[in-house]
C-alpha atoms as a PDB file:
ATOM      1  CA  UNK A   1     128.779  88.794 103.994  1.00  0.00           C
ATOM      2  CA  UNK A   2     127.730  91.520 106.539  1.00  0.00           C
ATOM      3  CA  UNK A   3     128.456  90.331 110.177  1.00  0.00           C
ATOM      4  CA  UNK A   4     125.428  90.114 112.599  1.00  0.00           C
ATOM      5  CA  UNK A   5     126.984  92.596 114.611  1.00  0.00           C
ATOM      6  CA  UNK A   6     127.546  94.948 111.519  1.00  0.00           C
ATOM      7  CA  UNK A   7     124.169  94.462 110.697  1.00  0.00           C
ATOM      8  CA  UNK A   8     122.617  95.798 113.802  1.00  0.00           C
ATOM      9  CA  UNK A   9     124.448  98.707 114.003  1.00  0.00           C
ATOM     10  CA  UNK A  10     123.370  99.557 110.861  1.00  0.00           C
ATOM     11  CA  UNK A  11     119.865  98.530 111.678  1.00  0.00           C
ATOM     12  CA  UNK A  12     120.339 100.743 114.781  1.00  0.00           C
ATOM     13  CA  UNK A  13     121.667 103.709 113.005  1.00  0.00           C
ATOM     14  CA  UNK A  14     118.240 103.412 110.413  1.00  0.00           C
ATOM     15  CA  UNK A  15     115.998 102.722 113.013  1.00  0.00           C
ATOM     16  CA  UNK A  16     117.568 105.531 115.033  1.00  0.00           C
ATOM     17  CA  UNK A  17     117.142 107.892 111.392  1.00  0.00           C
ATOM     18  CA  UNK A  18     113.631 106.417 110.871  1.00  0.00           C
ATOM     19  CA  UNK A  19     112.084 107.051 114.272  1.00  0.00           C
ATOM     20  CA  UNK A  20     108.344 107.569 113.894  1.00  0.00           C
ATOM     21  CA  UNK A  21     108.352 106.542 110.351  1.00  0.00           C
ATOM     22  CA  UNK A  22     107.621 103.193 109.342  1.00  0.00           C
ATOM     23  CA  UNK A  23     109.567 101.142 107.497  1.00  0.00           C
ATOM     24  CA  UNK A  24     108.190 100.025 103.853  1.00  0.00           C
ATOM     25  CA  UNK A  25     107.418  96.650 102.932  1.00  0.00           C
ATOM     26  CA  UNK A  26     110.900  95.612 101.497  1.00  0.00           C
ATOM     27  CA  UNK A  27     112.624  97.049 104.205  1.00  0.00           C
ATOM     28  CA  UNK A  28     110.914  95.379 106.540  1.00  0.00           C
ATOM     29  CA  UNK A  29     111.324  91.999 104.492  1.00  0.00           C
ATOM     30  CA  UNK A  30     115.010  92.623 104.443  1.00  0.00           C
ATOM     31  CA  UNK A  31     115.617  93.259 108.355  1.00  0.00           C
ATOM     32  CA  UNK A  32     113.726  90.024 108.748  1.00  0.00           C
ATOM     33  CA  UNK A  33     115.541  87.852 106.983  1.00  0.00           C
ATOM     34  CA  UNK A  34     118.402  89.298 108.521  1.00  0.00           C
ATOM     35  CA  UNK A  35     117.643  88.610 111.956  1.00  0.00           C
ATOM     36  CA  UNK A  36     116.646  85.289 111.311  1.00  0.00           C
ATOM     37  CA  UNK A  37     120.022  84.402 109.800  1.00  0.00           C
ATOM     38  CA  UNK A  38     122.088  86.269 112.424  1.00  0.00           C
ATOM     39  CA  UNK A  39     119.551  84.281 115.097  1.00  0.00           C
ATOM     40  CA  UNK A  40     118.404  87.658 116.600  1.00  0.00           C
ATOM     41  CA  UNK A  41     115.206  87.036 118.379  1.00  0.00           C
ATOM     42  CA  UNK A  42     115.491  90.751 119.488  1.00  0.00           C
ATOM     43  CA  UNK A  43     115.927  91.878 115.862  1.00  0.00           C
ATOM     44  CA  UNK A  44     112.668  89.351 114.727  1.00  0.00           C
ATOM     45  CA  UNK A  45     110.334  90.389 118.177  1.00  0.00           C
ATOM     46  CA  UNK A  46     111.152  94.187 116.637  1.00  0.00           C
ATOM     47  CA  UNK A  47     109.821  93.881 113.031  1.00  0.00           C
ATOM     48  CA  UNK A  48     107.010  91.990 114.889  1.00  0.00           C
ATOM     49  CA  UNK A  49     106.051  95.096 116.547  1.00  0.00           C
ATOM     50  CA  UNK A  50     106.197  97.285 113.615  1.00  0.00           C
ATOM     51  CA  UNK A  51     104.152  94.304 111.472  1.00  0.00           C
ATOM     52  CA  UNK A  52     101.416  94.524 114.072  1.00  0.00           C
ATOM     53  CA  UNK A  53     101.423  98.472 114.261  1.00  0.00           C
ATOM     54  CA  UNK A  54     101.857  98.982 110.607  1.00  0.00           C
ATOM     55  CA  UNK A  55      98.482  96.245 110.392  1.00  0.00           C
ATOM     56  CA  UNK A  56      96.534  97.936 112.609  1.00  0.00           C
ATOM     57  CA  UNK A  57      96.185 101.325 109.912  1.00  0.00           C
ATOM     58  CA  UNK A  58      96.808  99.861 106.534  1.00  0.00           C
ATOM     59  CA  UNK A  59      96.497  96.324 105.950  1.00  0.00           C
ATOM     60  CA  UNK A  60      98.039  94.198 103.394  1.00  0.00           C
ATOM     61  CA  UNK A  61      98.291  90.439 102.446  1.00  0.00           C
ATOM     62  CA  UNK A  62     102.494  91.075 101.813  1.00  0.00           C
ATOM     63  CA  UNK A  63     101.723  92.879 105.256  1.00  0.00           C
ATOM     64  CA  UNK A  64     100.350  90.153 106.550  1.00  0.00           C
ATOM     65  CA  UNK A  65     103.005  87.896 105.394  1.00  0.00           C
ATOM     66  CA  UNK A  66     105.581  89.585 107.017  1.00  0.00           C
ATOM     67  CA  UNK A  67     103.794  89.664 110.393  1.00  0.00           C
ATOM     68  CA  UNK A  68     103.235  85.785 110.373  1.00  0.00           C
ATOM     69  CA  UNK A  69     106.827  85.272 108.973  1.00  0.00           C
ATOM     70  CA  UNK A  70     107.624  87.604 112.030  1.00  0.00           C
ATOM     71  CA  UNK A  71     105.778  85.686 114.725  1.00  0.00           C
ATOM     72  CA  UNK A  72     107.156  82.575 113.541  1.00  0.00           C
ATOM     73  CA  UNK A  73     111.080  83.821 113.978  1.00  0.00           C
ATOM     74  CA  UNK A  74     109.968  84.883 117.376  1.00  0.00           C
ATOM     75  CA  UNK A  75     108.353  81.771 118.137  1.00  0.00           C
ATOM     76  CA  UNK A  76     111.290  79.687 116.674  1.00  0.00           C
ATOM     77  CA  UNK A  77     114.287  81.557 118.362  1.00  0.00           C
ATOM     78  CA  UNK A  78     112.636  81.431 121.391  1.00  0.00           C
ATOM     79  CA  UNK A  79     112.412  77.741 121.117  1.00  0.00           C
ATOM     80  CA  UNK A  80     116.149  77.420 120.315  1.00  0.00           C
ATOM     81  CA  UNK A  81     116.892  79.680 123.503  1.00  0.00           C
ATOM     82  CA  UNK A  82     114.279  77.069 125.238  1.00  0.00           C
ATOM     83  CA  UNK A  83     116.002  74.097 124.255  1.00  0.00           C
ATOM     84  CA  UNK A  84     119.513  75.455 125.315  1.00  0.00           C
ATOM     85  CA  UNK A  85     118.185  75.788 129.670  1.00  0.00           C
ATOM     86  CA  UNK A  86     118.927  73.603 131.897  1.00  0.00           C
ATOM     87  CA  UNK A  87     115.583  71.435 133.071  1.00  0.00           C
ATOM     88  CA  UNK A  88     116.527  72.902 136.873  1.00  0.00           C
ATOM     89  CA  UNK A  89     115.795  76.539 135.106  1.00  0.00           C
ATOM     90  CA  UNK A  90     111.734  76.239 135.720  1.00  0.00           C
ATOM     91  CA  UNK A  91     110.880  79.730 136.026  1.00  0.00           C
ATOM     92  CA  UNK A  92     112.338  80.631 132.741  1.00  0.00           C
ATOM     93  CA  UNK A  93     111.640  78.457 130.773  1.00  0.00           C
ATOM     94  CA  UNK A  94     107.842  79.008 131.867  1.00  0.00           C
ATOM     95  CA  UNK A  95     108.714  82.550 131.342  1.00  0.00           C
ATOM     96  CA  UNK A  96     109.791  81.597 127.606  1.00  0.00           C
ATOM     97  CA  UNK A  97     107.377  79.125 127.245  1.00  0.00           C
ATOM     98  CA  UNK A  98     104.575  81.997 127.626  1.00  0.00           C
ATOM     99  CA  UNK A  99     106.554  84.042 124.903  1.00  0.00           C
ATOM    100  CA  UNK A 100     106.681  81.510 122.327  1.00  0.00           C
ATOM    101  CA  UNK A 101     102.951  80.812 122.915  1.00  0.00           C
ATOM    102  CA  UNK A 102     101.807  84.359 122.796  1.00  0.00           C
ATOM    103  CA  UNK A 103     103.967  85.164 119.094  1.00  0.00           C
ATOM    104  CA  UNK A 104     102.834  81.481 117.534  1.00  0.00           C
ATOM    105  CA  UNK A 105      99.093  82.315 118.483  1.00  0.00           C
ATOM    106  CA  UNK A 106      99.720  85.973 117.255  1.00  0.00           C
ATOM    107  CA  UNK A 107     101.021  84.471 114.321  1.00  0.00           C
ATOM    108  CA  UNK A 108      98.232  81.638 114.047  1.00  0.00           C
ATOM    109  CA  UNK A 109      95.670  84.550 113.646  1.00  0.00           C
ATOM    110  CA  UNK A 110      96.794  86.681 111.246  1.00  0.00           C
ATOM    111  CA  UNK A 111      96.855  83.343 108.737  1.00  0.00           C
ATOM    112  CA  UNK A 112      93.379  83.078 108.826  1.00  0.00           C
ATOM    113  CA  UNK A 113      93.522  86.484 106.959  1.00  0.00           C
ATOM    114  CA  UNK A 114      95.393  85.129 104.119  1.00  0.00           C
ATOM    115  CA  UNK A 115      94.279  82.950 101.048  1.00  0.00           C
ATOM    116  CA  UNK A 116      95.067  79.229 101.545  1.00  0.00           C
ATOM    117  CA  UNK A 117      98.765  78.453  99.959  1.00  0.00           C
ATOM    118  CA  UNK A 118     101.442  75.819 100.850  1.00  0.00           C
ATOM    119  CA  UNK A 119     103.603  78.569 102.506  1.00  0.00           C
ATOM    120  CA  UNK A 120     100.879  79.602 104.686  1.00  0.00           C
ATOM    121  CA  UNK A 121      99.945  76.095 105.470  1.00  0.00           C
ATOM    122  CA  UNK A 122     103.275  75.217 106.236  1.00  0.00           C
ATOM    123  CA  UNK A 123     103.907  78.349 108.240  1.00  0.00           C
ATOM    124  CA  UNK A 124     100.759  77.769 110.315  1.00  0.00           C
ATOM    125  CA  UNK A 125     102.276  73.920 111.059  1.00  0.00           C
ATOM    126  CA  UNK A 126     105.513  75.272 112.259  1.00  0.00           C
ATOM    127  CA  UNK A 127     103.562  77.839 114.562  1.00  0.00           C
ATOM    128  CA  UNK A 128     101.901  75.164 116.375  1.00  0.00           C
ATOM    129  CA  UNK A 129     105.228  73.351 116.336  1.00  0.00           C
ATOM    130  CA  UNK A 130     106.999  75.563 118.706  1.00  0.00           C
ATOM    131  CA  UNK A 131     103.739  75.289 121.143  1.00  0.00           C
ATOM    132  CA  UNK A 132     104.452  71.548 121.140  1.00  0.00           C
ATOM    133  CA  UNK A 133     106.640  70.820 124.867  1.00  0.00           C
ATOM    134  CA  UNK A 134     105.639  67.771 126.486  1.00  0.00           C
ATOM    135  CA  UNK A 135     103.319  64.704 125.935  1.00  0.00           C
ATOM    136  CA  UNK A 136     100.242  66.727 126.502  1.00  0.00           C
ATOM    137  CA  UNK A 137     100.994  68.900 124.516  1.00  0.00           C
ATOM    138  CA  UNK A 138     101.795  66.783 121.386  1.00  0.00           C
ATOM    139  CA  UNK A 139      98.221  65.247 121.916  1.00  0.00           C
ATOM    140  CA  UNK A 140      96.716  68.452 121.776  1.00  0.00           C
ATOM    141  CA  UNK A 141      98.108  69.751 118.613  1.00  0.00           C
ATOM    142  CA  UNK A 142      99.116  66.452 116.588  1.00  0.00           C
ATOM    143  CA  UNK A 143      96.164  66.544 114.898  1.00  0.00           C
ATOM    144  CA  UNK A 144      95.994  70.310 113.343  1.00  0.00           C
ATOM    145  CA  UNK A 145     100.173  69.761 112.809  1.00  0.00           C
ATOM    146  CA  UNK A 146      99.798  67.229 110.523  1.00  0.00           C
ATOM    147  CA  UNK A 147      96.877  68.153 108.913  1.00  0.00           C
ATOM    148  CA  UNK A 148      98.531  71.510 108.173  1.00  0.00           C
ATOM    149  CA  UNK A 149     101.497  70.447 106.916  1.00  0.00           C
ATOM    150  CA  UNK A 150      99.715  67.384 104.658  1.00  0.00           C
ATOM    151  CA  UNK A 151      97.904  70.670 102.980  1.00  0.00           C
ATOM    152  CA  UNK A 152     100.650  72.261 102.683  1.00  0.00           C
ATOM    153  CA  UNK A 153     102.738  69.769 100.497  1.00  0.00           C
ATOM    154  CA  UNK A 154      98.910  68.494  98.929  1.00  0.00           C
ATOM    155  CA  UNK A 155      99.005  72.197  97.703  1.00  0.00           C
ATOM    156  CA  UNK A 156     102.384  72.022  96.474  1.00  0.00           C
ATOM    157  CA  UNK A 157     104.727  68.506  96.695  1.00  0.00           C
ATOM    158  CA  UNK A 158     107.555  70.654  96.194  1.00  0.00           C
ATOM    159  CA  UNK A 159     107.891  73.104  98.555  1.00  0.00           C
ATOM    160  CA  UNK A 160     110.937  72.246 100.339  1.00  0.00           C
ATOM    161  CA  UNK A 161     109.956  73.793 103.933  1.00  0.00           C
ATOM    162  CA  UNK A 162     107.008  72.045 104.310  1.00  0.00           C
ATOM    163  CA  UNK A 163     109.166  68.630 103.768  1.00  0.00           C
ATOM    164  CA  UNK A 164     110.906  70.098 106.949  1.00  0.00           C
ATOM    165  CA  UNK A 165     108.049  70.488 108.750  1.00  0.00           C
ATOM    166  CA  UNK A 166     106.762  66.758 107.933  1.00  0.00           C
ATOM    167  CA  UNK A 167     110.018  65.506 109.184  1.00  0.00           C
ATOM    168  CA  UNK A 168     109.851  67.006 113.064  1.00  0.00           C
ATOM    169  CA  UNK A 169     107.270  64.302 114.051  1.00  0.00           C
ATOM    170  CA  UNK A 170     109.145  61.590 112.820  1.00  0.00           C
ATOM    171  CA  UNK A 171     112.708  63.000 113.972  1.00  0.00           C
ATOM    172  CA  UNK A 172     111.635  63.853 117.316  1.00  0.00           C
ATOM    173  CA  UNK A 173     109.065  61.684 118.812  1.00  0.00           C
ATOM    174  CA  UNK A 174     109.785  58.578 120.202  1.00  0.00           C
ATOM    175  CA  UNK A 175     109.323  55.320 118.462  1.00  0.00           C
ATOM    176  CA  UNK A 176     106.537  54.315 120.171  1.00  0.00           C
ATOM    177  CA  UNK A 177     104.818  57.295 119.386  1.00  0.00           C
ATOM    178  CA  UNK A 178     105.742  57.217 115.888  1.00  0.00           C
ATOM    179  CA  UNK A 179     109.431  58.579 115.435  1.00  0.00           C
ATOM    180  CA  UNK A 180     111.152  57.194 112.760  1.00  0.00           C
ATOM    181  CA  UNK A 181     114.703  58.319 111.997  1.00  0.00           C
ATOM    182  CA  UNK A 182     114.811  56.788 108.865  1.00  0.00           C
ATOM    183  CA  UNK A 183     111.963  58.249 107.474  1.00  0.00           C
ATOM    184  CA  UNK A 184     112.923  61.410 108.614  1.00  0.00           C
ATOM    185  CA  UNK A 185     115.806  61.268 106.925  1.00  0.00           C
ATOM    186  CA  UNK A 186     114.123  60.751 103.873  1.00  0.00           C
ATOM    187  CA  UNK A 187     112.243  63.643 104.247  1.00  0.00           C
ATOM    188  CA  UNK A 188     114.867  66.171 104.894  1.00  0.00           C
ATOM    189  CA  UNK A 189     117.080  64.923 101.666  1.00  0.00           C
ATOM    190  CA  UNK A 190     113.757  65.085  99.733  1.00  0.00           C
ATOM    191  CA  UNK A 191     113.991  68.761 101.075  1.00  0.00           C
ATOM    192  CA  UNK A 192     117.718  69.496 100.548  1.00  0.00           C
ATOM    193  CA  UNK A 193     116.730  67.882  96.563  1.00  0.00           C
ATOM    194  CA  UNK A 194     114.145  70.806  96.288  1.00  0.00           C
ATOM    195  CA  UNK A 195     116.450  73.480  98.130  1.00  0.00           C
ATOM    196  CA  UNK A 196     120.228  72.743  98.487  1.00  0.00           C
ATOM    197  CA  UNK A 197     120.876  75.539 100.823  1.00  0.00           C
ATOM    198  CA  UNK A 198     117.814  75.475 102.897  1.00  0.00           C
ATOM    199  CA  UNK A 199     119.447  75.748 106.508  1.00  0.00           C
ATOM    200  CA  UNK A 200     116.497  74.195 108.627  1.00  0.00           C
ATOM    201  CA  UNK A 201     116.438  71.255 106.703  1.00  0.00           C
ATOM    202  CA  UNK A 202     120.626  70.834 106.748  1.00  0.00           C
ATOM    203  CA  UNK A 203     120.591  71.388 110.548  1.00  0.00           C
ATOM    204  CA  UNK A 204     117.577  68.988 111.371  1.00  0.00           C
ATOM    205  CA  UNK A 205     119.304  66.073 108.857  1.00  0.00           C
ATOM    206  CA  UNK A 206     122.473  66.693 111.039  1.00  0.00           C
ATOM    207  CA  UNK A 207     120.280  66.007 113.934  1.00  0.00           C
ATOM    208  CA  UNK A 208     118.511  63.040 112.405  1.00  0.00           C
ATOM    209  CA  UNK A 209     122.057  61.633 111.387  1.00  0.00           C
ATOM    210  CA  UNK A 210     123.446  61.982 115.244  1.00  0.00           C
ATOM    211  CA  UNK A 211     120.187  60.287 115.695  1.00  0.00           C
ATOM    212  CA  UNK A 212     120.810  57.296 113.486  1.00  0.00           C
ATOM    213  CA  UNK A 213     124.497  56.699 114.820  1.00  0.00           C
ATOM    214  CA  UNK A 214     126.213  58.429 112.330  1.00  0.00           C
ATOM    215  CA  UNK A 215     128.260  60.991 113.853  1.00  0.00           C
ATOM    216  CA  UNK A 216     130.691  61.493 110.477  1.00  0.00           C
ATOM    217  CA  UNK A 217     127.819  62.613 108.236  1.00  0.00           C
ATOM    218  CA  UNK A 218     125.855  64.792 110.958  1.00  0.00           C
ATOM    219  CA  UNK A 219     129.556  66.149 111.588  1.00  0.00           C
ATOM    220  CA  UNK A 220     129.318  67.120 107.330  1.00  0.00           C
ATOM    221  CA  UNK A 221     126.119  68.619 107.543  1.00  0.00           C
ATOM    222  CA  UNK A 222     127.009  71.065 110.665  1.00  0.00           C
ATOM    223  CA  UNK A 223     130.295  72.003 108.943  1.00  0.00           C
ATOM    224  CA  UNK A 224     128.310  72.452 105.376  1.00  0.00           C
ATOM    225  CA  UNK A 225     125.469  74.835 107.543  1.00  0.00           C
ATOM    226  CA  UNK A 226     128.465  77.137 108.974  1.00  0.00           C
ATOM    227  CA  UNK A 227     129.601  77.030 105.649  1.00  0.00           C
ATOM    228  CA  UNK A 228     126.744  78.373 103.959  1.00  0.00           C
ATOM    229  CA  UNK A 229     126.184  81.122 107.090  1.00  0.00           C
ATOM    230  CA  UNK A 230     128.853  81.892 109.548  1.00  0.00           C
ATOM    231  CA  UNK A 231     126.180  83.045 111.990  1.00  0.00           C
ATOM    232  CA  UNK A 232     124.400  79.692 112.081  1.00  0.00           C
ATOM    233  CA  UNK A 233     124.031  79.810 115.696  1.00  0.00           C
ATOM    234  CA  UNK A 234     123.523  75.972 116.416  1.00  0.00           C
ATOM    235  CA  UNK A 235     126.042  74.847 114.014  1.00  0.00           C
ATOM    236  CA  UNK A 236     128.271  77.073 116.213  1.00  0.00           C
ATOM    237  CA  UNK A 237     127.297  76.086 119.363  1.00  0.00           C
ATOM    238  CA  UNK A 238     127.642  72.110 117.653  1.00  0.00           C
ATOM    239  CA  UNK A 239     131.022  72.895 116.259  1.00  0.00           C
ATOM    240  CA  UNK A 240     132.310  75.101 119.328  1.00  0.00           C
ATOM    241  CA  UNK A 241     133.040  77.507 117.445  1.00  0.00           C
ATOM    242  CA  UNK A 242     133.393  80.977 118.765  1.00  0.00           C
ATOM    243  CA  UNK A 243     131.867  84.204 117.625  1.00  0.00           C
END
C-alpha cells in the first residue's frame, strides 16, 4: 500500500506536470479517496477547489458528486482536527468552526443539483453533521439530520453509510436527549454486516464500545481499523502509534 507521504509526492509531482490543466473525472475520484484515507484535509480542500472550478465551465452529475464527496472530507477532517483542541483554544476552533461550516454548506448546495438517492441523502445528513457543536446547535439541525438520513436508508435499507450516519445521534448525545449506546451499537454492526471494511463504522463501534464499558472489544476494533489502513489517523492517535 502506497504511504501517505508517497502519495503526495506523487500527487505533487502530477499536479506540478498538470498545472493549468484539469484533472479528469477519475483522476480526480482517485486523489480523493486518497486523501481521505491518508486523513489529508489539505489533499481533500484541493480537489475541492478544482471540483468547484471544473463546475463552474462544464457541469456534470459525476462532477457534482465529486464536489459534494469533496466538501464532505473537508468538512469531516476538519471536525477530527476540531475535536483534537483543547477547549482553552477558542480562537481556533472558531477559526475551524467557520471552515467546516463554509465546505458542509458548499457541499449542502451542490446536492440540491443531484437526483434524490440514498448516497446523496446520506451525504447531505453527514454535512449537517459536522455543523452540529453544541446544544443549540443540535436543536437547529436535528430535525433535517434525521429526516435525511431516514430517506436515505427508506431509499435503500442497505446502504451501509447511512447506518453510520443513523448511529451518531444515538452514540453521541446524551441519554436524556436520546443517546443510546446500545442501540448504537446495533446500528454500526448492522453496518459492518453490509460492509466489513467500512472504516467509519469500525472506528465509531470502537467508540460506542469504550462507551458501553468495554474497553477489550473497542481495543479489537481500533487494532482491526489500523489493520485494514495503516494511515487511520484516529486509530493511531488511539493506539499511540507513531507515523
Amino acid at each position: 500500500m502506497t504511504s501517505c507521504r508517497a502519495a503526495g509526492i506523487l500527487l505533487a509531482c502530477a499536479t506540478a506536470a498538470t498545472a493549468g490543466q484539469p484533472r479528469d473525472l477519475p483522476s480526480l475520484g482517485r486523489a480523493l479517496d486518497e486523501a481521505v484515507r491518508c486523513y489529508d484535509v489539505a489533499a481533500a480542500t484541493t480537489v475541492l477547489s478544482e471540483a468547484r472550478v471544473a463546475r463552474s465551465s462544464s457541469d456534470s452529475p459525476q462532477l457534482t458528486a465529486i464536489h459534494a464527496r469533496a466538501a464532505l472530507a473537508v468538512a469531516e477532517l476538519l471536525r477530527i482536527e476540531l475535536e483534537g483542541l483543547a477547549p482553552g483554544e477558542g480562537e481556533q476552533r472558531r477559526l475551524l468552526g467557520l471552515r467546516i461550516d463554509a465546505a458542509a454548506e458548499d457541499g449542502l448546495q451542490v446536492l440540491d443539483g443531484l437526483a434524490e438517492t440514498s448516497e446523496v441523502q446520506r451525504t447531505r445528513a453527514d454535512l449537517i453533521a459536522t455543523m452540529i457543536r453544541s446544544d443549540f446547535r443540535a436543536k437547529k439541525y436535528e430535525q433535517s439530520f434525521r429526516a435525511a438520513v431516514d430517506r436515505a436508508l427508506g431509499l435503500d435499507a442497505d446502504n451501509a453509510r447511512a447506518w453510520v450516519s443513523s448511529a451518531k445521534p444515538y452514540l453521541f448525545a446524551e441519554p436524556e436527549h436520546g443517546g443510546d449506546v446500545a442501540e448504537a451499537l446495533r446500528r454500526l454492526g448492522r453496518a459492518l454486516e453490509l460492509d466489513p471494511r467500512l472504516e467509519s463504522a469500525r472506528l465509531l463501534r470502537a467508540v460506542a464500545y469504550d462507551k458501553s464499558g468495554d474497553p477489550a472489544a473497542a481495543e479489537r476494533d481500533w487494532q482491526a481499523a489500523l489493520r485494514a489502513n495503516p494511515e487511520c489517523r484516529p486509530a493511531r492517535d488511539r493506539l499511540h502509534v507513531t507515523p
